[in-house]
PDB file of N, CA and C in Angstrom:
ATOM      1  N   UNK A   1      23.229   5.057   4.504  1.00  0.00           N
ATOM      2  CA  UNK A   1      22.225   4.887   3.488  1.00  0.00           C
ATOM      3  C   UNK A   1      21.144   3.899   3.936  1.00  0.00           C
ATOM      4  N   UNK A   2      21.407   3.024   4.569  1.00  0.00           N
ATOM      5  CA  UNK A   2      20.704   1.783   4.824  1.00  0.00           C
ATOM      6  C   UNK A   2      19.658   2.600   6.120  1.00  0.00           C
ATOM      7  N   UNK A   3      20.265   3.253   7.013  1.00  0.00           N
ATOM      8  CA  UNK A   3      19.742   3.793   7.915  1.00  0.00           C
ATOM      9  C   UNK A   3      18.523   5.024   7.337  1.00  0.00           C
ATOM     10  N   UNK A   4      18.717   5.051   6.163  1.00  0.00           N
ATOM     11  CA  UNK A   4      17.452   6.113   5.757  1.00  0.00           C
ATOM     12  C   UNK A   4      16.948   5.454   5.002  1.00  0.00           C
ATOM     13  N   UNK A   5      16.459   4.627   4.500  1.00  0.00           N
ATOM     14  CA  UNK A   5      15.991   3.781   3.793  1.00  0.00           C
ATOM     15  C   UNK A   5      14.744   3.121   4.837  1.00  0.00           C
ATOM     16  N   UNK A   6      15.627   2.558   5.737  1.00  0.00           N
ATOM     17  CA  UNK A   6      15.218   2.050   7.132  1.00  0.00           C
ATOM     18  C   UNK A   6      13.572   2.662   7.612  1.00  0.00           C
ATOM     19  N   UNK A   7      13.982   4.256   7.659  1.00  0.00           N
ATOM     20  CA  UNK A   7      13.300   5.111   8.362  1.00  0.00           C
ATOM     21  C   UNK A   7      12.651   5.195   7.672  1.00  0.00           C
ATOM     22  N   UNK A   8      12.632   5.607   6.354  1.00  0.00           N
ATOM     23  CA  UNK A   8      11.625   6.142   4.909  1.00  0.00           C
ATOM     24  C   UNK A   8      10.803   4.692   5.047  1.00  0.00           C
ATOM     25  N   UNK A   9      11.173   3.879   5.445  1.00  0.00           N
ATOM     26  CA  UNK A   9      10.157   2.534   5.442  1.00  0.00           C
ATOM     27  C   UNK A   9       9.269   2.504   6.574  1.00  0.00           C
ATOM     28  N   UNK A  10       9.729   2.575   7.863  1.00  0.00           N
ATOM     29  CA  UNK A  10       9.279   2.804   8.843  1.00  0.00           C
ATOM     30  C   UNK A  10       7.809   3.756   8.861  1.00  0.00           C
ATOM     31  N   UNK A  11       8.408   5.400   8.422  1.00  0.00           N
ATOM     32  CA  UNK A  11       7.687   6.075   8.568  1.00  0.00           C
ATOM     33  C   UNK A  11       6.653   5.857   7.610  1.00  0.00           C
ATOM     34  N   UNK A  12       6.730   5.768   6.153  1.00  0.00           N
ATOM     35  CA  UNK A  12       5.671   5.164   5.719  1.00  0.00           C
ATOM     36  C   UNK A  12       5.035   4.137   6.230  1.00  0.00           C
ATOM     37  N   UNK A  13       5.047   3.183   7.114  1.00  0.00           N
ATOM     38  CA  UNK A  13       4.327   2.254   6.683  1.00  0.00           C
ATOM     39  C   UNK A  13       3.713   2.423   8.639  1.00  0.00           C
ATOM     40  N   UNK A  14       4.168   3.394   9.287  1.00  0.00           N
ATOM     41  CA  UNK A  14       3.429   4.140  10.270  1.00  0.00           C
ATOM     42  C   UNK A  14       2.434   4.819  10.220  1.00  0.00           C
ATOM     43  N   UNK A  15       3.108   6.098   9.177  1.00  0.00           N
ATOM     44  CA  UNK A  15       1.792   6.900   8.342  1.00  0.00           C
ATOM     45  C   UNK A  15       0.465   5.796   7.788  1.00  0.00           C
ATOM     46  N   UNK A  16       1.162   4.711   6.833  1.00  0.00           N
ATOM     47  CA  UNK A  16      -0.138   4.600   6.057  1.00  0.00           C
ATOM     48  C   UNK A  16      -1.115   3.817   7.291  1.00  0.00           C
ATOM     49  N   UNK A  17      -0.527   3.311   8.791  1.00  0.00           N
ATOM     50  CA  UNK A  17      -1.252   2.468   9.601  1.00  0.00           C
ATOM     51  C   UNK A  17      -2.518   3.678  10.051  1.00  0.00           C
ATOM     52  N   UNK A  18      -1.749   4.711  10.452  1.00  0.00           N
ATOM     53  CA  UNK A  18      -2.173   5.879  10.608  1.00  0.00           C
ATOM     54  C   UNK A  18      -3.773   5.934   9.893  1.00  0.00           C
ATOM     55  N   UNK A  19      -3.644   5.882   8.696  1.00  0.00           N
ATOM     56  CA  UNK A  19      -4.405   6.912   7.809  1.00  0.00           C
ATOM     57  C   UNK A  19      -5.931   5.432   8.078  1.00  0.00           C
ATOM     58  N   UNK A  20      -5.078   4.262   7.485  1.00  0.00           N
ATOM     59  CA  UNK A  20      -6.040   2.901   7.604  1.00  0.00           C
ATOM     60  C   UNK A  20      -7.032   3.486   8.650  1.00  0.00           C
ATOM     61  N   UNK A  21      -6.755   3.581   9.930  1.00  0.00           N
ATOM     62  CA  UNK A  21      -7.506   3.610  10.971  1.00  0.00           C
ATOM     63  C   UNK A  21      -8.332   4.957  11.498  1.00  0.00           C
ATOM     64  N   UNK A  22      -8.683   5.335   9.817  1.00  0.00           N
ATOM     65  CA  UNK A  22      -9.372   6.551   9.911  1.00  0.00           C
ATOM     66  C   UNK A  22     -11.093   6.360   9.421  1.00  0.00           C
ATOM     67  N   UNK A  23     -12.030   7.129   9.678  1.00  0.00           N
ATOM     68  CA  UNK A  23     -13.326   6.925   9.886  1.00  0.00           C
ATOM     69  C   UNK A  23     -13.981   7.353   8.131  1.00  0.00           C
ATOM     70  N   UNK A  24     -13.164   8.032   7.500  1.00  0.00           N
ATOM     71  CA  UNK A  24     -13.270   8.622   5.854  1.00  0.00           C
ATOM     72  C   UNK A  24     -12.644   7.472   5.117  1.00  0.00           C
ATOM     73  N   UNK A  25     -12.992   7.476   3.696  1.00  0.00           N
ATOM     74  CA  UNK A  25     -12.388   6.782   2.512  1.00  0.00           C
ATOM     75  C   UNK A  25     -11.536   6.882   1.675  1.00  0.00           C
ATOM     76  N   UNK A  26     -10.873   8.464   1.702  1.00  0.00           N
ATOM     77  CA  UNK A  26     -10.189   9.051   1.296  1.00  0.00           C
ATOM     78  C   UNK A  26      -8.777   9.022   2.142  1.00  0.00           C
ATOM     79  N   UNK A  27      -9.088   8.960   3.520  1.00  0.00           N
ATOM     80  CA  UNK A  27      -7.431   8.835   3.879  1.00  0.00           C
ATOM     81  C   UNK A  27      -7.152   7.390   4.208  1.00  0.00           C
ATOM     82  N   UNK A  28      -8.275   6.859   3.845  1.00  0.00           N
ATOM     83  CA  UNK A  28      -8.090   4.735   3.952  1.00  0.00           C
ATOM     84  C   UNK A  28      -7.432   4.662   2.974  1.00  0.00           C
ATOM     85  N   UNK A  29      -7.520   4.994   1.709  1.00  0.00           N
ATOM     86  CA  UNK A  29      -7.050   5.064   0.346  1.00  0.00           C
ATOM     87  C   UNK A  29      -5.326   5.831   0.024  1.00  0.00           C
ATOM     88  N   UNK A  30      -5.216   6.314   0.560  1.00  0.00           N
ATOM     89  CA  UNK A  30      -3.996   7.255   0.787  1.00  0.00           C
ATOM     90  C   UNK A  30      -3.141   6.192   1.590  1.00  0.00           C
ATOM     91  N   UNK A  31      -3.765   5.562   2.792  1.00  0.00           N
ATOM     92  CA  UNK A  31      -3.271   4.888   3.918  1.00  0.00           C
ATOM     93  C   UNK A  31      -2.730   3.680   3.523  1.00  0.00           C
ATOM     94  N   UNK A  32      -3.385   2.896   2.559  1.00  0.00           N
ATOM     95  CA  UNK A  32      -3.308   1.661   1.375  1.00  0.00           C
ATOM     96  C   UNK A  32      -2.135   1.901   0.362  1.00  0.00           C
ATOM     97  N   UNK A  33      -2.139   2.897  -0.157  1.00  0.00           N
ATOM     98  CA  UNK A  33      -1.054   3.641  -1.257  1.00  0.00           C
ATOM     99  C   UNK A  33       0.226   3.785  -0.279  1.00  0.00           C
ATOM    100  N   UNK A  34       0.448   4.659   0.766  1.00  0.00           N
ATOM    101  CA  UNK A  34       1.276   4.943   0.948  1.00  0.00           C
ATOM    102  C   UNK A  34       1.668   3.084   1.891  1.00  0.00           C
ATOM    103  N   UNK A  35       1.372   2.432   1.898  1.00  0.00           N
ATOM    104  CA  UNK A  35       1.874   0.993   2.623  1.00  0.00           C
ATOM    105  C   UNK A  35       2.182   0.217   1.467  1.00  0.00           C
ATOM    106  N   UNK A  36       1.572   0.516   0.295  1.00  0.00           N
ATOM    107  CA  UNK A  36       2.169  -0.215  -0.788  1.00  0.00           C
ATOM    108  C   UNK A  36       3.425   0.264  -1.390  1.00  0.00           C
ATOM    109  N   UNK A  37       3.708   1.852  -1.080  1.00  0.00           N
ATOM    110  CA  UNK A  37       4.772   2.302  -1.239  1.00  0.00           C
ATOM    111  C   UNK A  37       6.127   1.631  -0.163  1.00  0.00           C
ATOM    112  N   UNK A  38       5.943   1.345   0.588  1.00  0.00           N
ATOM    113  CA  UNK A  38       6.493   1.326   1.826  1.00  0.00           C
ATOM    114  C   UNK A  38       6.890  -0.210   1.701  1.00  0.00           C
ATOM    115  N   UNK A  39       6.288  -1.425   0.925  1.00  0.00           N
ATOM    116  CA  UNK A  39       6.772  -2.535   1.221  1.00  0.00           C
ATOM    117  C   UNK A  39       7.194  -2.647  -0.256  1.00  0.00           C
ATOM    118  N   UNK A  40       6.944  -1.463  -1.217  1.00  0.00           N
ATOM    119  CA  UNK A  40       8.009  -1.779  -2.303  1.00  0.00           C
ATOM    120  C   UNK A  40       9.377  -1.357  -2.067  1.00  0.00           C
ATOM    121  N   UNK A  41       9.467  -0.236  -1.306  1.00  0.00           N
ATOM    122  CA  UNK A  41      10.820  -0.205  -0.908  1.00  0.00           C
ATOM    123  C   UNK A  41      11.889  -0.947  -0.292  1.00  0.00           C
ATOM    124  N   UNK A  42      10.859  -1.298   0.812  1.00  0.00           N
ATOM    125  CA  UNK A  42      11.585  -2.264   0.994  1.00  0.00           C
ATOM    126  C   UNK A  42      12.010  -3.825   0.401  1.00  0.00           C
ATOM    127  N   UNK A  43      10.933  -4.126  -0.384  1.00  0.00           N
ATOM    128  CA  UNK A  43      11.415  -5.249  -1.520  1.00  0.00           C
ATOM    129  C   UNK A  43      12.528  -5.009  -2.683  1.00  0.00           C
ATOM    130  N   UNK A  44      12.595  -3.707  -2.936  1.00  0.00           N
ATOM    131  CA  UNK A  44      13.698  -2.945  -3.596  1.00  0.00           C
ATOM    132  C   UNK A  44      14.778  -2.286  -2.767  1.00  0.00           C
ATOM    133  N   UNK A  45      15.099  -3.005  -1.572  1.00  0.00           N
ATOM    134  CA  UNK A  45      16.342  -2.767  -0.452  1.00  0.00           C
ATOM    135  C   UNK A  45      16.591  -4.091  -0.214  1.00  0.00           C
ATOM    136  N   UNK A  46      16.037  -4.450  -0.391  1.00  0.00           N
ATOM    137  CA  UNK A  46      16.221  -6.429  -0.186  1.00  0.00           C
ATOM    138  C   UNK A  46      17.196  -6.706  -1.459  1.00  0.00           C
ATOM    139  N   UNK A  47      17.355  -5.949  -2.430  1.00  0.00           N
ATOM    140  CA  UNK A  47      17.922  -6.405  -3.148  1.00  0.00           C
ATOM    141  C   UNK A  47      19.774  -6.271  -3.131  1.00  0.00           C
ATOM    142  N   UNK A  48      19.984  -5.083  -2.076  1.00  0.00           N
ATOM    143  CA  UNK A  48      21.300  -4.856  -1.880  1.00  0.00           C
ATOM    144  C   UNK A  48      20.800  -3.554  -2.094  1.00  0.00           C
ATOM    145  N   UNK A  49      21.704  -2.487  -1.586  1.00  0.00           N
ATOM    146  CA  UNK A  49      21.816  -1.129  -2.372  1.00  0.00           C
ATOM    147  C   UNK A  49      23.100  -0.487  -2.638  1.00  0.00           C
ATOM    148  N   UNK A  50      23.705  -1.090  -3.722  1.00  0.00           N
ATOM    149  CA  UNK A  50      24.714  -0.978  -4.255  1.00  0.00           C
ATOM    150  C   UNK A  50      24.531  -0.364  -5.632  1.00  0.00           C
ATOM    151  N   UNK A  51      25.894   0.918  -6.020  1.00  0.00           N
ATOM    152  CA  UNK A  51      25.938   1.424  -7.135  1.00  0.00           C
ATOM    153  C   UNK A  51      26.699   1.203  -8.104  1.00  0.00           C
ATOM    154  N   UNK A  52      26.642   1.066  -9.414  1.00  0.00           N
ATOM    155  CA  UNK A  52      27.439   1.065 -10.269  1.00  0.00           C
ATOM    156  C   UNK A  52      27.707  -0.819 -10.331  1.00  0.00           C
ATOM    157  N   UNK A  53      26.877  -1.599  -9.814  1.00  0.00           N
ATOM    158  CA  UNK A  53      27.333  -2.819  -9.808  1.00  0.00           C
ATOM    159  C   UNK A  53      26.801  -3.845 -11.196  1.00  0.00           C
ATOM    160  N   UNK A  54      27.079  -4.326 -11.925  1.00  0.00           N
ATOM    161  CA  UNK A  54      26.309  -5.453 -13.054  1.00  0.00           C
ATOM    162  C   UNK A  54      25.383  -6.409 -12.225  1.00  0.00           C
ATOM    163  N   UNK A  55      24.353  -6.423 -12.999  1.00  0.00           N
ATOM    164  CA  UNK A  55      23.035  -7.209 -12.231  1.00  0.00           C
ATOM    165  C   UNK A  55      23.013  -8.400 -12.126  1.00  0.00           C
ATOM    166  N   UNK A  56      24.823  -9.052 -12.901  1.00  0.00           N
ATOM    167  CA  UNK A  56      24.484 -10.696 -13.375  1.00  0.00           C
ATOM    168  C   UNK A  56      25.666 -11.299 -12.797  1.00  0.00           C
ATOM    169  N   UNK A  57      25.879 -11.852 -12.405  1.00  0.00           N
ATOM    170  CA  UNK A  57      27.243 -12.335 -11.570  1.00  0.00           C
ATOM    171  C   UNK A  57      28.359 -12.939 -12.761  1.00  0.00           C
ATOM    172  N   UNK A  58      28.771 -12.092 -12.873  1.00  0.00           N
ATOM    173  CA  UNK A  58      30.158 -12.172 -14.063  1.00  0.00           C
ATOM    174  C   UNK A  58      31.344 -12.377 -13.260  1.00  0.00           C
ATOM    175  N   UNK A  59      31.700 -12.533 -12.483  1.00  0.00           N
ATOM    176  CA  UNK A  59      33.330 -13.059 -12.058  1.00  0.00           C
ATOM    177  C   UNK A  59      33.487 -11.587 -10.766  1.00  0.00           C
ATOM    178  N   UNK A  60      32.321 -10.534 -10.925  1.00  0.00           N
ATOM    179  CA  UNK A  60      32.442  -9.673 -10.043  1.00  0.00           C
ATOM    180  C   UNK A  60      32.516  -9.845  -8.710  1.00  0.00           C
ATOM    181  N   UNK A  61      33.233  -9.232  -8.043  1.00  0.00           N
ATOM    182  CA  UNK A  61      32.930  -9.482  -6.618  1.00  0.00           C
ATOM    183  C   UNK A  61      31.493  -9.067  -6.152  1.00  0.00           C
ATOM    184  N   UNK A  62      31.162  -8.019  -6.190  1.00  0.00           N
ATOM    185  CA  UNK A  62      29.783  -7.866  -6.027  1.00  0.00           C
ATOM    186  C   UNK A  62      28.558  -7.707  -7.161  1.00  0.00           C
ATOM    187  N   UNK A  63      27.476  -7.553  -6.863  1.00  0.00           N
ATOM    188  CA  UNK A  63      26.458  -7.611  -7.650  1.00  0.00           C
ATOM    189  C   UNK A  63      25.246  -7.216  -7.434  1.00  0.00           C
ATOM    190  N   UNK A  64      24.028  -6.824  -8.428  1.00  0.00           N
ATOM    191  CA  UNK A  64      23.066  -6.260  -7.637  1.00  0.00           C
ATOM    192  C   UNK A  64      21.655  -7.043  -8.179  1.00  0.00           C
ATOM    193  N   UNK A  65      20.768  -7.725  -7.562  1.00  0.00           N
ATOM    194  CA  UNK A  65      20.130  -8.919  -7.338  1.00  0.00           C
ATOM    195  C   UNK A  65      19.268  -8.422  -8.464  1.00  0.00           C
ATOM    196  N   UNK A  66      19.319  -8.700  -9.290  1.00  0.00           N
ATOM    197  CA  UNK A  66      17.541  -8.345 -10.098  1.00  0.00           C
ATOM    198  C   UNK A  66      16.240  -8.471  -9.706  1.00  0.00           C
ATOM    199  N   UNK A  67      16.172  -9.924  -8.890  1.00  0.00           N
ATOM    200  CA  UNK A  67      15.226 -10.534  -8.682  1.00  0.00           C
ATOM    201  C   UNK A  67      14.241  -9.104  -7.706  1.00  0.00           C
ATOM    202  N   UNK A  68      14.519  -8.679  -6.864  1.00  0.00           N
ATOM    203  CA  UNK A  68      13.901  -7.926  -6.597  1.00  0.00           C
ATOM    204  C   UNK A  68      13.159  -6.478  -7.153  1.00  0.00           C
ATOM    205  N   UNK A  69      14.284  -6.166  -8.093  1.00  0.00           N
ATOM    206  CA  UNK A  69      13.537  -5.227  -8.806  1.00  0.00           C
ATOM    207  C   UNK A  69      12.392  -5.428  -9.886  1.00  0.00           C
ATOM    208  N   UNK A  70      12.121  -6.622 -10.445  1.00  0.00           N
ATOM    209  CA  UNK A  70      11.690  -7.455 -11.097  1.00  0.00           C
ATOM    210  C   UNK A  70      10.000  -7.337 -10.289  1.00  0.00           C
ATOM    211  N   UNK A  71      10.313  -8.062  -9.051  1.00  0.00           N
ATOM    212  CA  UNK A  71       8.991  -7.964  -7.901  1.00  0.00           C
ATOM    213  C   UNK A  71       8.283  -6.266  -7.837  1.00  0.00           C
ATOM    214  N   UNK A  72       9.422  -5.415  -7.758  1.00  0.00           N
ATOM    215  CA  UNK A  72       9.034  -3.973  -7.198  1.00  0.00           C
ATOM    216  C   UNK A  72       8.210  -3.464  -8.695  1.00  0.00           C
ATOM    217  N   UNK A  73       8.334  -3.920  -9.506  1.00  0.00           N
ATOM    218  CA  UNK A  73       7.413  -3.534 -10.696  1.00  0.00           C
ATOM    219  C   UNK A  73       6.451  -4.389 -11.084  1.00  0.00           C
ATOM    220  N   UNK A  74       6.833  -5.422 -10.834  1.00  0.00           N
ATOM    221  CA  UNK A  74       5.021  -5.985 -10.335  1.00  0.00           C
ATOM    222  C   UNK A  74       4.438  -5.580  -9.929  1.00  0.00           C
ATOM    223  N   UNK A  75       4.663  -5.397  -8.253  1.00  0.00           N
ATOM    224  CA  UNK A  75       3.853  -4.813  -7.201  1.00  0.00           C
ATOM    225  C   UNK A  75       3.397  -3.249  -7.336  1.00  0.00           C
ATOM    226  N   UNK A  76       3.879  -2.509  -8.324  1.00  0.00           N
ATOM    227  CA  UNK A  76       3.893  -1.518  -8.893  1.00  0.00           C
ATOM    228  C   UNK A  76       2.302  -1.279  -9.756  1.00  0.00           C
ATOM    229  N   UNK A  77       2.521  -1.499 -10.738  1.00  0.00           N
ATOM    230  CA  UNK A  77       1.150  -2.514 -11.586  1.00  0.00           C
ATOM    231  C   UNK A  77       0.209  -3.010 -11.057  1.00  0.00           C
ATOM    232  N   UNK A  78       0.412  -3.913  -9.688  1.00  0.00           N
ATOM    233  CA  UNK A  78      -0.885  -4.499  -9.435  1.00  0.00           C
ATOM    234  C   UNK A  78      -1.225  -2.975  -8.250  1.00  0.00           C
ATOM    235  N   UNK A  79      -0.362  -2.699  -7.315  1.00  0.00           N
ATOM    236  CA  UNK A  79      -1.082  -1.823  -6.862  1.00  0.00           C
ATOM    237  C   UNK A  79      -1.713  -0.460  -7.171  1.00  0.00           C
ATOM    238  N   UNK A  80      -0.998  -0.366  -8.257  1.00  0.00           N
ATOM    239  CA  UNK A  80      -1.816   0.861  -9.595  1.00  0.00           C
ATOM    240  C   UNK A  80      -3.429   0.074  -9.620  1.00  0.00           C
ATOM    241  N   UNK A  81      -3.498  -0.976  -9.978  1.00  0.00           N
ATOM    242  CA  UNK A  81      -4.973  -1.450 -10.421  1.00  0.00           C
ATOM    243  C   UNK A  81      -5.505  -1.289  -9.411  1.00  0.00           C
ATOM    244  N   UNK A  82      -5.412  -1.828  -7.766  1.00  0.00           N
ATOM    245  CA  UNK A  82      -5.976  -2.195  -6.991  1.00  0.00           C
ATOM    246  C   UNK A  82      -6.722  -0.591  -6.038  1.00  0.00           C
ATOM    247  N   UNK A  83      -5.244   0.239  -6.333  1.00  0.00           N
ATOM    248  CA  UNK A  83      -6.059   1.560  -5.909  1.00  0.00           C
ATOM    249  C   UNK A  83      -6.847   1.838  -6.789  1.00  0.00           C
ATOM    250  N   UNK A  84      -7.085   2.015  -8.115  1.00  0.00           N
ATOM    251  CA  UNK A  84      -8.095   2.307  -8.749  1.00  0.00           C
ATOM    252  C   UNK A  84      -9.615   1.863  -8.581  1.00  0.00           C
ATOM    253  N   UNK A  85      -9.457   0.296  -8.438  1.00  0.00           N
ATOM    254  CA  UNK A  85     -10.817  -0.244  -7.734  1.00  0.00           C
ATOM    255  C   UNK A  85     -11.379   0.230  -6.580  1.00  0.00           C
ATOM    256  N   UNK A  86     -10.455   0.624  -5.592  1.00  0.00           N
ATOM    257  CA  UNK A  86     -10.808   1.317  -4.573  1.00  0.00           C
ATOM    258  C   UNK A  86     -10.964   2.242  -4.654  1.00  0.00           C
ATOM    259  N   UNK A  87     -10.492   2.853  -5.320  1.00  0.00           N
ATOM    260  CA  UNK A  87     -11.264   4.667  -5.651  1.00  0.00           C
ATOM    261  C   UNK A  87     -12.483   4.796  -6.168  1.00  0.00           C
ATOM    262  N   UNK A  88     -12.866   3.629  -7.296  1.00  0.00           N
ATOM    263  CA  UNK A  88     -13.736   3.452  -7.687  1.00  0.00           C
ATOM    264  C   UNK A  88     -15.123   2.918  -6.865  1.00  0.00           C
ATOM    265  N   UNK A  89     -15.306   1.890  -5.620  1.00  0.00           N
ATOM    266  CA  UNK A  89     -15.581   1.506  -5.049  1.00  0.00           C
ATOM    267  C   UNK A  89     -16.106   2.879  -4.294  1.00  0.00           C
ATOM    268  N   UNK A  90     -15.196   3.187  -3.371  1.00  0.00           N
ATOM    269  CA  UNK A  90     -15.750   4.440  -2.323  1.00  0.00           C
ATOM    270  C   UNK A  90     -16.375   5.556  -3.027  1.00  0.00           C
ATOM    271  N   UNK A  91     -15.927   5.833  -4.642  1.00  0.00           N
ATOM    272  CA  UNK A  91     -16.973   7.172  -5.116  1.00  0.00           C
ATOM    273  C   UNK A  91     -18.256   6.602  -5.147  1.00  0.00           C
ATOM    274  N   UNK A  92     -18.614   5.304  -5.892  1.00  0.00           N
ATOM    275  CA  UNK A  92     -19.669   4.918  -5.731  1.00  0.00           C
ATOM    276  C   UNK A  92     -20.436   4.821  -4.568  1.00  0.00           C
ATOM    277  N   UNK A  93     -19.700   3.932  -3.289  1.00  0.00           N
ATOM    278  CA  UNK A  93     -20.214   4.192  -2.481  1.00  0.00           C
ATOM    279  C   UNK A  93     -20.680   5.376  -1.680  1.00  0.00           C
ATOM    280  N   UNK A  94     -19.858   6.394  -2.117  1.00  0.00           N
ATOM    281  CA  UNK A  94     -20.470   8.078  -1.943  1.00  0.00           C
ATOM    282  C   UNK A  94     -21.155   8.562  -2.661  1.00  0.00           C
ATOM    283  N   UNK A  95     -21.675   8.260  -3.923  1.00  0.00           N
ATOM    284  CA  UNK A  95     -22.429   8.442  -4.737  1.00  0.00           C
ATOM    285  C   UNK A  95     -24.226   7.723  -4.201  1.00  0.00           C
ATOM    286  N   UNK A  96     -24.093   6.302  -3.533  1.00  0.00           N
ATOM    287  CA  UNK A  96     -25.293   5.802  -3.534  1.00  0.00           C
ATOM    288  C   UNK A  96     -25.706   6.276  -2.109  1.00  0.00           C
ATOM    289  N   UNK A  97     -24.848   6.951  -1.364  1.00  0.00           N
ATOM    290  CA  UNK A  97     -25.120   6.768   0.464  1.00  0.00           C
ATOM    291  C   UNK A  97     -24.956   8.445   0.381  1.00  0.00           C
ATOM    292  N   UNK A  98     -24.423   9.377  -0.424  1.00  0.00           N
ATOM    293  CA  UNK A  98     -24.020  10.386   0.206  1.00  0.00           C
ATOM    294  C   UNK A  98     -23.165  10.616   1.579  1.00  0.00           C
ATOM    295  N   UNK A  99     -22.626   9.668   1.875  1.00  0.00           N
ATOM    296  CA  UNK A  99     -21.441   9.447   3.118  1.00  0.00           C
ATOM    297  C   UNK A  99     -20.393   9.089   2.920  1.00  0.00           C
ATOM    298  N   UNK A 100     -19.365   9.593   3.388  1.00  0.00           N
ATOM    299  CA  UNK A 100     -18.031   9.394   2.962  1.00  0.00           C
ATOM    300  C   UNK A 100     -17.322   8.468   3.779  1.00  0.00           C
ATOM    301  N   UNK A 101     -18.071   8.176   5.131  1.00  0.00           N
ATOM    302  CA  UNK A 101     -17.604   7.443   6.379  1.00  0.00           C
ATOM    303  C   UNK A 101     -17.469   5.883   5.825  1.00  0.00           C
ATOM    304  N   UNK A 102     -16.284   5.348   6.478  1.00  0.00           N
ATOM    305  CA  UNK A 102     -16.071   3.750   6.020  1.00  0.00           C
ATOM    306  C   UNK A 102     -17.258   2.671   6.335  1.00  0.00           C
ATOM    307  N   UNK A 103     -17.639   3.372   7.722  1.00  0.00           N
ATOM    308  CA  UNK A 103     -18.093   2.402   8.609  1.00  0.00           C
ATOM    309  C   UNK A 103     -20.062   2.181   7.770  1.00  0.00           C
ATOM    310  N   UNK A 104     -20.698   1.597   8.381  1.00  0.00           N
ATOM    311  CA  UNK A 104     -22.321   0.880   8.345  1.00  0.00           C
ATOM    312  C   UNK A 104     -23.448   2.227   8.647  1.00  0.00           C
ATOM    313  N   UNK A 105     -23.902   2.053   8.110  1.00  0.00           N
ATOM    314  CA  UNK A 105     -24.950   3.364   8.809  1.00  0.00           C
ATOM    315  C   UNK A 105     -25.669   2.972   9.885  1.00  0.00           C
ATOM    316  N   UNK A 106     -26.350   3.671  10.740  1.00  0.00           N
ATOM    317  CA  UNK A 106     -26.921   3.143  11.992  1.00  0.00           C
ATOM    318  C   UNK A 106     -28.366   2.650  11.499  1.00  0.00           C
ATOM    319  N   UNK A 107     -28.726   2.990  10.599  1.00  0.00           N
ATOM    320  CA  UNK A 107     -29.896   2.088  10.306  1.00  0.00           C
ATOM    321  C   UNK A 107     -29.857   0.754   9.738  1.00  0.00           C
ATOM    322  N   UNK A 108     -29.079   0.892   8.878  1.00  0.00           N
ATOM    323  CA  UNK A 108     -28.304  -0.785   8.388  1.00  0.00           C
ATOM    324  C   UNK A 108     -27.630  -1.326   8.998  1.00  0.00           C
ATOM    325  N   UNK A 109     -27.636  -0.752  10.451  1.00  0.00           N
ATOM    326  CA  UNK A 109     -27.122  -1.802  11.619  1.00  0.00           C
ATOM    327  C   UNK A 109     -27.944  -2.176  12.378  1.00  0.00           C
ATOM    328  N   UNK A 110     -29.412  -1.244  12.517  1.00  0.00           N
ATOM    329  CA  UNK A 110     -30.136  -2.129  13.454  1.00  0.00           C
ATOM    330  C   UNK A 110     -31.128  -2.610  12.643  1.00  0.00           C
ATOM    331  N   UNK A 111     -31.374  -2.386  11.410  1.00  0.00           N
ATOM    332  CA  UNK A 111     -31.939  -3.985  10.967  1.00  0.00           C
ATOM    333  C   UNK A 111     -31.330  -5.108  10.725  1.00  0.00           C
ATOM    334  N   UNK A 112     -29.765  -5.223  10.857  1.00  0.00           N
ATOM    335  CA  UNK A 112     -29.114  -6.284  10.718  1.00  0.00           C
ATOM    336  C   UNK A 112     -29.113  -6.880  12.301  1.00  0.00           C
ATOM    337  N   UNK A 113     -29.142  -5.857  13.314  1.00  0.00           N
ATOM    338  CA  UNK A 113     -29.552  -6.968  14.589  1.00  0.00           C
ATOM    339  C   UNK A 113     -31.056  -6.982  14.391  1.00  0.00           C
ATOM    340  N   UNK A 114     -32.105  -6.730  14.213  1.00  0.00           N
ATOM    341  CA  UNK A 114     -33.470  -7.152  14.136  1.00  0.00           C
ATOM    342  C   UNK A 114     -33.574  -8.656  13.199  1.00  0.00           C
ATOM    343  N   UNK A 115     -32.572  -8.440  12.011  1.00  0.00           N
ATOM    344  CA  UNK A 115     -33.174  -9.796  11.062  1.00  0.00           C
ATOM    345  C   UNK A 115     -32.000 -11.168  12.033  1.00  0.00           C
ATOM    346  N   UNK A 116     -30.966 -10.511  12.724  1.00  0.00           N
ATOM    347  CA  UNK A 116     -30.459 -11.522  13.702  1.00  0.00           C
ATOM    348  C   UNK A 116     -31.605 -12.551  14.640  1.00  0.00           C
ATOM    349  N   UNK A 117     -32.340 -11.881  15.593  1.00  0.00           N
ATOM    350  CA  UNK A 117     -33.240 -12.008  16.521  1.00  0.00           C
ATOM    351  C   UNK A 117     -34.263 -13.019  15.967  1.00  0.00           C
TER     352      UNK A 117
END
């Protein structure tokens, strides 16, 4: 179990490096989501992954940590908001530029080296 957990973390958080280092806004955004997926899991494997266990240490031998699941729905919430700003952000910015590309346009790059000079 631990060993797929492992991987499902891995590969997400490969994929979302993946997507980050793309030239569009749409798979930057995907790339962001799926890494926020990827370190909630694993903040929700940090907690133990044990079944059927009580969350509060009653005299049990084992137990299953709350504290982390607690975090994984935080991080839940805030990264719900935070993709939204960013979705919001890049339509606009496709809305005022007609470009979907992350990067500077080549004209707003060479007046930014001209007002350098």
């Amino acid at each position: 179990m631990e060993f797929l957990i492992a991987s499902a973390i891995g590969l997400m958080t490969a994929i979302g490096v993946y997507l980050i280092l793309q030239e569009r806004t749409f798979p930057i955004i995907v790339g962001l989501t799926l890494l926020s997926y990827a370190v909630n899991v694993f903040l929700f494997a940090a907690g133990r992954l044990v079944i059927n266990q009580p969350p509060i240490v009653s005299g049990a031998d084992a137990y299953t940590d709350p504290l982390p699941q607690a975090l994984v729905l935080t991080a839940i919430v805030i990264s719900f908001g935070m993709t939204a700003l960013i979705v919001v952000l890049a339509l606009r910015g496709f809305l005022e530029t007609e470009n979907d590309t992350a990067d500077l346009p080549e004209e707003d790059l060479a007046s930014e080296t001209e007002a350098d000079k």
